[in-house]
PDB file of N, CA and C in Angstrom:
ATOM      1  N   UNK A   1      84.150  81.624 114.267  1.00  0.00           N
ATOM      2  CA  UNK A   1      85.602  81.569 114.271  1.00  0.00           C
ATOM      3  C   UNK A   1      86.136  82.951 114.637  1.00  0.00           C
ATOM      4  N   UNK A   2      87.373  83.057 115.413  1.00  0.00           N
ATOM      5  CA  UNK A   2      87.920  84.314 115.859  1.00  0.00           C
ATOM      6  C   UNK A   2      88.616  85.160 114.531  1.00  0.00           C
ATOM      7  N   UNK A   3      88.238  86.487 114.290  1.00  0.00           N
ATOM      8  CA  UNK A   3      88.406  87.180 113.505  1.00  0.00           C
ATOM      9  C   UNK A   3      90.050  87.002 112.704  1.00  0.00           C
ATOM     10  N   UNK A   4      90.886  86.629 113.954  1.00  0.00           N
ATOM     11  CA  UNK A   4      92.166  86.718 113.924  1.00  0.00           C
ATOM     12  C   UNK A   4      92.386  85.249 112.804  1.00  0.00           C
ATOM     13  N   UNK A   5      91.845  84.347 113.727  1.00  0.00           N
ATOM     14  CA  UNK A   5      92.421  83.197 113.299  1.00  0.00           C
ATOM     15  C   UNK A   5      91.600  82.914 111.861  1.00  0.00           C
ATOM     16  N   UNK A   6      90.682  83.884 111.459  1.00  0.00           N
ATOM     17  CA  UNK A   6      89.695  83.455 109.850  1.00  0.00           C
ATOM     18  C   UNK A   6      90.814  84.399 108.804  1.00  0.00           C
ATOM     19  N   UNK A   7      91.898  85.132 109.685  1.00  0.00           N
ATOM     20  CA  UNK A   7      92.343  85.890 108.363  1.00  0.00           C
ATOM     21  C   UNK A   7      93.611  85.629 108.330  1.00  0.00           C
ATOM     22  N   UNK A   8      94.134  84.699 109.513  1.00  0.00           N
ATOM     23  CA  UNK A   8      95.810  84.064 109.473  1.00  0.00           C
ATOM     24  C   UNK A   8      94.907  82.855 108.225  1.00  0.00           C
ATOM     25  N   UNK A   9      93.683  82.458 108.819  1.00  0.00           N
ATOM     26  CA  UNK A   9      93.582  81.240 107.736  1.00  0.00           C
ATOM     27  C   UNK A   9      93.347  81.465 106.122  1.00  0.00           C
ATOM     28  N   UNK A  10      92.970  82.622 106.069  1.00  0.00           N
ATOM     29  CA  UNK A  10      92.495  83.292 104.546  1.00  0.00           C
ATOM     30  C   UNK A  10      93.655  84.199 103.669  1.00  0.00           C
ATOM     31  N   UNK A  11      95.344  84.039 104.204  1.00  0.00           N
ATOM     32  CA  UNK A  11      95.874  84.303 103.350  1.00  0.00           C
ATOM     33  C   UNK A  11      96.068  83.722 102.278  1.00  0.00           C
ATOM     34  N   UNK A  12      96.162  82.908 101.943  1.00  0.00           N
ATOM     35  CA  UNK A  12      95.859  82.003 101.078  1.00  0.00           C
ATOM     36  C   UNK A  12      94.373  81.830 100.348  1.00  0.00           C
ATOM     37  N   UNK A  13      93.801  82.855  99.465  1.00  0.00           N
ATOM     38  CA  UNK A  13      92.727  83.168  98.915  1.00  0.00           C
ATOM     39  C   UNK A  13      91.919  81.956  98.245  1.00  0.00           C
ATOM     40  N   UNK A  14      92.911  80.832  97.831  1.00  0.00           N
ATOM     41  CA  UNK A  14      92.151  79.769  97.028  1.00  0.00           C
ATOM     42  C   UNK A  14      91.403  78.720  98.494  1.00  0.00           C
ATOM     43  N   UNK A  15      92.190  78.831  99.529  1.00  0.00           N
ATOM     44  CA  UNK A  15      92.046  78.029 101.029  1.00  0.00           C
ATOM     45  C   UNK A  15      90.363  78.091 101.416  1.00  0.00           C
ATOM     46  N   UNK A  16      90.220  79.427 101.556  1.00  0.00           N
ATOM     47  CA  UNK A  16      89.415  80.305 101.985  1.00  0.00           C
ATOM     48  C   UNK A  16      87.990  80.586 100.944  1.00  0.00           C
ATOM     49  N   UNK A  17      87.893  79.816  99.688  1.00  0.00           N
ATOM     50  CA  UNK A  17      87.059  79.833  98.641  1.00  0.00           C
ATOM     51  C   UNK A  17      86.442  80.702  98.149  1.00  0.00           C
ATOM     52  N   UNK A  18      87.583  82.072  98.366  1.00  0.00           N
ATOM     53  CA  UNK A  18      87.405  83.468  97.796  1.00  0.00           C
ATOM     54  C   UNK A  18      88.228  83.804  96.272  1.00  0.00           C
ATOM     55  N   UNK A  19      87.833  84.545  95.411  1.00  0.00           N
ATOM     56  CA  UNK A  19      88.479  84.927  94.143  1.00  0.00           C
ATOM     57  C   UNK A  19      90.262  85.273  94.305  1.00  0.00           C
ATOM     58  N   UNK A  20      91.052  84.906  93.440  1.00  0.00           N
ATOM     59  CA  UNK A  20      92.128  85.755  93.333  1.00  0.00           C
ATOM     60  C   UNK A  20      91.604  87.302  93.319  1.00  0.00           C
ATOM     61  N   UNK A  21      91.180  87.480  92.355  1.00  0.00           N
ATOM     62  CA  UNK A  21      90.860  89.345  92.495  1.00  0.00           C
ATOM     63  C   UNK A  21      89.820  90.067  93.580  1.00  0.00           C
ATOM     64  N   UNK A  22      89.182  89.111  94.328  1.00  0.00           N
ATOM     65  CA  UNK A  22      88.727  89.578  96.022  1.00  0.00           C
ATOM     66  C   UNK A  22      89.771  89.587  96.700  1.00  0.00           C
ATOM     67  N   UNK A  23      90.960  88.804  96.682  1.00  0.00           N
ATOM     68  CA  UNK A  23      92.094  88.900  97.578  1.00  0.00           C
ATOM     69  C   UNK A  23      93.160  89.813  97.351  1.00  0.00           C
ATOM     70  N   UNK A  24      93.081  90.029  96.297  1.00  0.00           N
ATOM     71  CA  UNK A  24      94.074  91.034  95.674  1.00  0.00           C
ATOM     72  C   UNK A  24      93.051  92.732  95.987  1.00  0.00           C
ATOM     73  N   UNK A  25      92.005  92.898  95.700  1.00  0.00           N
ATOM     74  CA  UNK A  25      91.472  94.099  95.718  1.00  0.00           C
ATOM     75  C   UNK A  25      91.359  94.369  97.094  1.00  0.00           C
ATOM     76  N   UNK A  26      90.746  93.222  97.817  1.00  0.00           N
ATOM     77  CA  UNK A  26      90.700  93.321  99.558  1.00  0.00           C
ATOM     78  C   UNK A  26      92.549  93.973 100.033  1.00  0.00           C
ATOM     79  N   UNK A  27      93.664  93.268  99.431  1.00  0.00           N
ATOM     80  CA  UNK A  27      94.884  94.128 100.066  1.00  0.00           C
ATOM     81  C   UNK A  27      94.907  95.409 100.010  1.00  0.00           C
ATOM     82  N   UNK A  28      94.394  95.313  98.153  1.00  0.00           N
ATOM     83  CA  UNK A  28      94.791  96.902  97.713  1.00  0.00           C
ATOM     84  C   UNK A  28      94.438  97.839  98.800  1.00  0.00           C
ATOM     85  N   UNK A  29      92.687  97.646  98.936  1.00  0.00           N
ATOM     86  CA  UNK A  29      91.985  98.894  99.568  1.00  0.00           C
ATOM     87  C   UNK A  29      92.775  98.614 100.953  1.00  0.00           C
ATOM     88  N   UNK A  30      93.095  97.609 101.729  1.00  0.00           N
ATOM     89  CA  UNK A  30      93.513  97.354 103.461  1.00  0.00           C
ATOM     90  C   UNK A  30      94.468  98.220 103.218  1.00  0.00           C
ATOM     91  N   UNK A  31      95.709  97.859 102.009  1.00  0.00           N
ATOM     92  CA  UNK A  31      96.993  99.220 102.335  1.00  0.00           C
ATOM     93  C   UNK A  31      96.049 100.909 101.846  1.00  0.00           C
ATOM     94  N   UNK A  32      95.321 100.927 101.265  1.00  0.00           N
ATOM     95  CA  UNK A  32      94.611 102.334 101.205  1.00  0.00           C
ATOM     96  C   UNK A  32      94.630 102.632 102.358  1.00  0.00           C
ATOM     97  N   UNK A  33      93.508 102.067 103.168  1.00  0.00           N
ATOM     98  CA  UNK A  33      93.489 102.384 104.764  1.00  0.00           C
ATOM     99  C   UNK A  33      94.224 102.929 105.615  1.00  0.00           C
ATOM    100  N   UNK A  34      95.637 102.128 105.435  1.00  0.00           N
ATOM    101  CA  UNK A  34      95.797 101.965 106.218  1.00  0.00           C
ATOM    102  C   UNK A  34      96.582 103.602 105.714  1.00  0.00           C
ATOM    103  N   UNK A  35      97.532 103.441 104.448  1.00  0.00           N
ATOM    104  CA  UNK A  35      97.842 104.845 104.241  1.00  0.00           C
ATOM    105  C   UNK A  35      97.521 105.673 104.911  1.00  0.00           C
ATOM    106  N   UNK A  36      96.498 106.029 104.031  1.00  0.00           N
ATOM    107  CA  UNK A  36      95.310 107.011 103.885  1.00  0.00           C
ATOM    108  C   UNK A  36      94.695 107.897 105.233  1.00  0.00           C
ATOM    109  N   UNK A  37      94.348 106.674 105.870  1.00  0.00           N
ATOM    110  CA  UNK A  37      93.325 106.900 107.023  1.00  0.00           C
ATOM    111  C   UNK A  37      93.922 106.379 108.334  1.00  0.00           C
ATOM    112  N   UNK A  38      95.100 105.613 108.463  1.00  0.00           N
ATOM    113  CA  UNK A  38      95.900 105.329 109.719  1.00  0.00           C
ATOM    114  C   UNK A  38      95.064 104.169 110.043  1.00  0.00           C
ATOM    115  N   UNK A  39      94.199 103.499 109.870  1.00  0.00           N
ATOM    116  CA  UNK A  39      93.564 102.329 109.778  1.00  0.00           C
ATOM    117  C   UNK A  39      94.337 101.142 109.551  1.00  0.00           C
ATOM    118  N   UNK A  40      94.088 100.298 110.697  1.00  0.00           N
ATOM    119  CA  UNK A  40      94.707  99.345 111.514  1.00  0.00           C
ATOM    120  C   UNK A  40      94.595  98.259 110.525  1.00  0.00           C
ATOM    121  N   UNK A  41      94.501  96.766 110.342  1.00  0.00           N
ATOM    122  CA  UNK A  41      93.288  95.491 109.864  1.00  0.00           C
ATOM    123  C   UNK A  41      91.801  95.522 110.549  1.00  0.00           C
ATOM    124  N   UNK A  42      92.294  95.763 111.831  1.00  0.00           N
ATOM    125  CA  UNK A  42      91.154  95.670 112.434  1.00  0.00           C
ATOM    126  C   UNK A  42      90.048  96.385 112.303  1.00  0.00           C
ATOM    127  N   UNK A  43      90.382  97.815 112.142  1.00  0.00           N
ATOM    128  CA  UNK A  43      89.586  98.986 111.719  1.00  0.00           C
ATOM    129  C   UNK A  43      88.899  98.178 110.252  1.00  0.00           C
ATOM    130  N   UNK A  44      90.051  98.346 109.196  1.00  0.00           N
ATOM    131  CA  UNK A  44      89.609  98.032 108.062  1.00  0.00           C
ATOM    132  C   UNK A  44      88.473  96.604 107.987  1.00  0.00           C
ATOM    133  N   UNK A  45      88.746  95.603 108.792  1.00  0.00           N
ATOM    134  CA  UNK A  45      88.039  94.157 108.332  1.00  0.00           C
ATOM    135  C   UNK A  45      86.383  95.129 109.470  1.00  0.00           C
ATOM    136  N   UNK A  46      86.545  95.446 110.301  1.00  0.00           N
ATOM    137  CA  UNK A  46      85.283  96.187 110.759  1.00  0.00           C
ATOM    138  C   UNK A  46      84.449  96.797 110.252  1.00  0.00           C
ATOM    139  N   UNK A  47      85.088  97.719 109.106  1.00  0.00           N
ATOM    140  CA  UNK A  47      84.042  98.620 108.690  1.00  0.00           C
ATOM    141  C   UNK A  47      83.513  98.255 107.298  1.00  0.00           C
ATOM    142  N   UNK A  48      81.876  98.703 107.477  1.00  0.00           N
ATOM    143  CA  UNK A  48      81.411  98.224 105.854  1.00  0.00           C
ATOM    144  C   UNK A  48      82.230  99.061 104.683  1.00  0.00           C
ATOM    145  N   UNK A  49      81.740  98.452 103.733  1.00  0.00           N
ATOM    146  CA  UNK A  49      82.206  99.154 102.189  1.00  0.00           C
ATOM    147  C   UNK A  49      81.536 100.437 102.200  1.00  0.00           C
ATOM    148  N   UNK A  50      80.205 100.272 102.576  1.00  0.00           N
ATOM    149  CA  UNK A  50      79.797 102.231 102.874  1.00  0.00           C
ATOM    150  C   UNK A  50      80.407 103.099 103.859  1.00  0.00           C
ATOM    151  N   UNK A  51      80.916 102.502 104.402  1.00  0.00           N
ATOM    152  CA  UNK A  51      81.859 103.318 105.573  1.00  0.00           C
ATOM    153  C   UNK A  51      83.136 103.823 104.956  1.00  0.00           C
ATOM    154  N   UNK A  52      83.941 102.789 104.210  1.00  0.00           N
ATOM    155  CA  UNK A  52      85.034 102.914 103.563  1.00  0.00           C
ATOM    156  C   UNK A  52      84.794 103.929 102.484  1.00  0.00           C
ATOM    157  N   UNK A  53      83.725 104.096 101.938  1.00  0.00           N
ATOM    158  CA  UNK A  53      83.721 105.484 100.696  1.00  0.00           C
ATOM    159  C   UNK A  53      83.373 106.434 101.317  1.00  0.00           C
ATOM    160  N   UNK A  54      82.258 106.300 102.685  1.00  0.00           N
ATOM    161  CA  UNK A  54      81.999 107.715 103.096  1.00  0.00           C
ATOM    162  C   UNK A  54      83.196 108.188 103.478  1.00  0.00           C
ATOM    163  N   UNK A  55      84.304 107.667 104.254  1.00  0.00           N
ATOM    164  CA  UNK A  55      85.333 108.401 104.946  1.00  0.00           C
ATOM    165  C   UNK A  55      86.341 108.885 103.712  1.00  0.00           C
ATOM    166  N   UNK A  56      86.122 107.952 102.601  1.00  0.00           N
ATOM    167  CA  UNK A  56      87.313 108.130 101.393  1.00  0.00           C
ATOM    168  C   UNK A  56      86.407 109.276 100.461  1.00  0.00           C
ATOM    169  N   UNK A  57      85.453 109.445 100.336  1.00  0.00           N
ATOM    170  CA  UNK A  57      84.834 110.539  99.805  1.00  0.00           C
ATOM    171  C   UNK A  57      84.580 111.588 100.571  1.00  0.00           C
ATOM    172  N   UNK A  58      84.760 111.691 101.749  1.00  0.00           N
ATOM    173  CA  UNK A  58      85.195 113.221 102.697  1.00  0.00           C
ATOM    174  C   UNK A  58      86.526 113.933 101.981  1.00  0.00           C
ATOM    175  N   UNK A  59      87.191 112.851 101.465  1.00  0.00           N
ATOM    176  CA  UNK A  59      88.445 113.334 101.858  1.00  0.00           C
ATOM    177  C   UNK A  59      88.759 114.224 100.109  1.00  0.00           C
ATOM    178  N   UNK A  60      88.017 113.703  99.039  1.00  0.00           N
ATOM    179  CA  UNK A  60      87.589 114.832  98.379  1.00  0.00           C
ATOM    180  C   UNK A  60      87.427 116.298  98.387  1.00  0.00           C
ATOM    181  N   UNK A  61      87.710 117.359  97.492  1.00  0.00           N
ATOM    182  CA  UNK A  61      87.504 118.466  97.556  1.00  0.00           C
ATOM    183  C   UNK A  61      85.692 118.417  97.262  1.00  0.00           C
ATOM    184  N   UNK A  62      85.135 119.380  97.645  1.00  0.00           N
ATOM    185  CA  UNK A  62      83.899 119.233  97.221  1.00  0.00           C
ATOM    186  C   UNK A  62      83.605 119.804  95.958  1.00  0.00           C
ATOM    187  N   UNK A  63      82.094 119.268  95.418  1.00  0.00           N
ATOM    188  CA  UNK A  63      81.581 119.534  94.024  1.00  0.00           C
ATOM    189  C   UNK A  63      81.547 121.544  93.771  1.00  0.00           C
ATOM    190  N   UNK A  64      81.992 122.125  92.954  1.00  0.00           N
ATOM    191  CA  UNK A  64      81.201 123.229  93.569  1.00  0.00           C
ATOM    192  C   UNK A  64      82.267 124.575  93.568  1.00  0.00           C
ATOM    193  N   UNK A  65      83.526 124.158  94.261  1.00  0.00           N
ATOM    194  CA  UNK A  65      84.470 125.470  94.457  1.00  0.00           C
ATOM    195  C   UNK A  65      83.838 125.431  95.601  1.00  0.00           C
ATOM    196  N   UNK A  66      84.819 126.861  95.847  1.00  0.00           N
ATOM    197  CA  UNK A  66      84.551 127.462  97.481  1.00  0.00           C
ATOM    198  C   UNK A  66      83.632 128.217  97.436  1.00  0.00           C
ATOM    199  N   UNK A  67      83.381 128.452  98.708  1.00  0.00           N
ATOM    200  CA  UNK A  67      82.323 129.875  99.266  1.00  0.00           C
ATOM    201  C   UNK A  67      83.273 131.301  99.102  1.00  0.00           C
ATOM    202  N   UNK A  68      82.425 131.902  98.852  1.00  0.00           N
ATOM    203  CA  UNK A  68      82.698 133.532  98.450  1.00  0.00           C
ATOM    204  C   UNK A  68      82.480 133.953  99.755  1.00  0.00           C
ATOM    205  N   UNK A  69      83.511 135.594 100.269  1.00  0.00           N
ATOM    206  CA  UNK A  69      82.994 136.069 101.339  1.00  0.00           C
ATOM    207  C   UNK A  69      81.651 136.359 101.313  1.00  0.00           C
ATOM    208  N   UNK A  70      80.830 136.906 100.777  1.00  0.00           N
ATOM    209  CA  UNK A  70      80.229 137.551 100.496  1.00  0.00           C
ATOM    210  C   UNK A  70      78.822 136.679 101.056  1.00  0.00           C
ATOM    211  N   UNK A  71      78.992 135.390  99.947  1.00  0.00           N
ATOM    212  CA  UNK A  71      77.771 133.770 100.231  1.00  0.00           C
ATOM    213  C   UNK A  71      78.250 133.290 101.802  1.00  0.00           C
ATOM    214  N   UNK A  72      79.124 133.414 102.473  1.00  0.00           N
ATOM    215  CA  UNK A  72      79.789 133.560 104.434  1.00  0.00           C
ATOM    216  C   UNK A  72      78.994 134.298 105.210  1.00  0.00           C
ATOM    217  N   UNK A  73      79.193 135.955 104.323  1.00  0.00           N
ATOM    218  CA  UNK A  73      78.120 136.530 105.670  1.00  0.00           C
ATOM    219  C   UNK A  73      77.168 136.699 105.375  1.00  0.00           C
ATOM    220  N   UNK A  74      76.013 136.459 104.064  1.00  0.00           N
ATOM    221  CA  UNK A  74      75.082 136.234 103.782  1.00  0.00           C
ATOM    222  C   UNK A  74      74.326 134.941 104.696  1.00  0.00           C
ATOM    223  N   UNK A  75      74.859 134.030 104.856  1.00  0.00           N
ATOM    224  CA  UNK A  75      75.056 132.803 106.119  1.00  0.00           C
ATOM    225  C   UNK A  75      74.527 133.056 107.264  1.00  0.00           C
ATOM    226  N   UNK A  76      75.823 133.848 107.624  1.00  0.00           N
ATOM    227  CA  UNK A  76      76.066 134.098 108.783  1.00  0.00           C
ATOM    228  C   UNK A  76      74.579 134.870 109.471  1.00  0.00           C
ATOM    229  N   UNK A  77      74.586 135.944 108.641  1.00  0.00           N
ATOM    230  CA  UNK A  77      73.540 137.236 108.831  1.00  0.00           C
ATOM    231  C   UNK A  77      72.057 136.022 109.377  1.00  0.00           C
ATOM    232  N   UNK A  78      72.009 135.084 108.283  1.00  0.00           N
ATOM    233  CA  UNK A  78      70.305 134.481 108.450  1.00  0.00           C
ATOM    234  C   UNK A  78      70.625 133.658 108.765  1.00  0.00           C
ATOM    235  N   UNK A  79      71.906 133.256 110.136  1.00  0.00           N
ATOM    236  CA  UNK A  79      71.801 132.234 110.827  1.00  0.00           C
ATOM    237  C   UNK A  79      71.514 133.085 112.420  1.00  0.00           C
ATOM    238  N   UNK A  80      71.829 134.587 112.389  1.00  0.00           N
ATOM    239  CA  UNK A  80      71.524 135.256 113.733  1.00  0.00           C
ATOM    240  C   UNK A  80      69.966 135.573 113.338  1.00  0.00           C
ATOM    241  N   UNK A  81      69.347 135.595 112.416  1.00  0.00           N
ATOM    242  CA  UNK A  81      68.053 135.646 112.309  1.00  0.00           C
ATOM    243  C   UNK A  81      67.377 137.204 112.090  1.00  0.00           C
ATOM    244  N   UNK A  82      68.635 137.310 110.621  1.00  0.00           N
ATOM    245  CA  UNK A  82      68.055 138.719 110.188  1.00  0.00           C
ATOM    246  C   UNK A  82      69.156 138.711 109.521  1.00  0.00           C
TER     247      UNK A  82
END
């Protein structure tokens, strides 16, 4: 069935023999997307659920704090190879 026409047919969550709270959590995260990440339906019904956290867990600060100048040109130095 065409992507289009399985999700004009699946608004209706009971139709479609999916959970109320799959249909409700499936909006939530689609308006995340779309917020978030400028992500279309199309984008969103495309990409797996591991796709959807890797891009939503980029967007995290990382574990850790920042780099110090210091841990930069320490880097830097033994990336010219000395």
């Amino acid at each position: 069935m065409h992507a289009t026409i399985a999700r004009a047919d699946c608004a209706n969550p009971e139709r479609c023999g999916v959970s109320e709270a799959f249909g409700a959590s499936a909006a939530r995260l689609g308006g995340q997307a779309a917020l978030l990440l400028g992500w279309m339906p199309d984008a969103f019904w495309a990409a797996t659920p591991e796709e959807l956290a890797t891009v939503l867990s980029a967007m995290r600060q990382p574990e850790g704090g920042t780099m110090d100048k210091r841990t930069l040109e320490k880097m830097m130095e033994a990336d010219r190879g000395g």
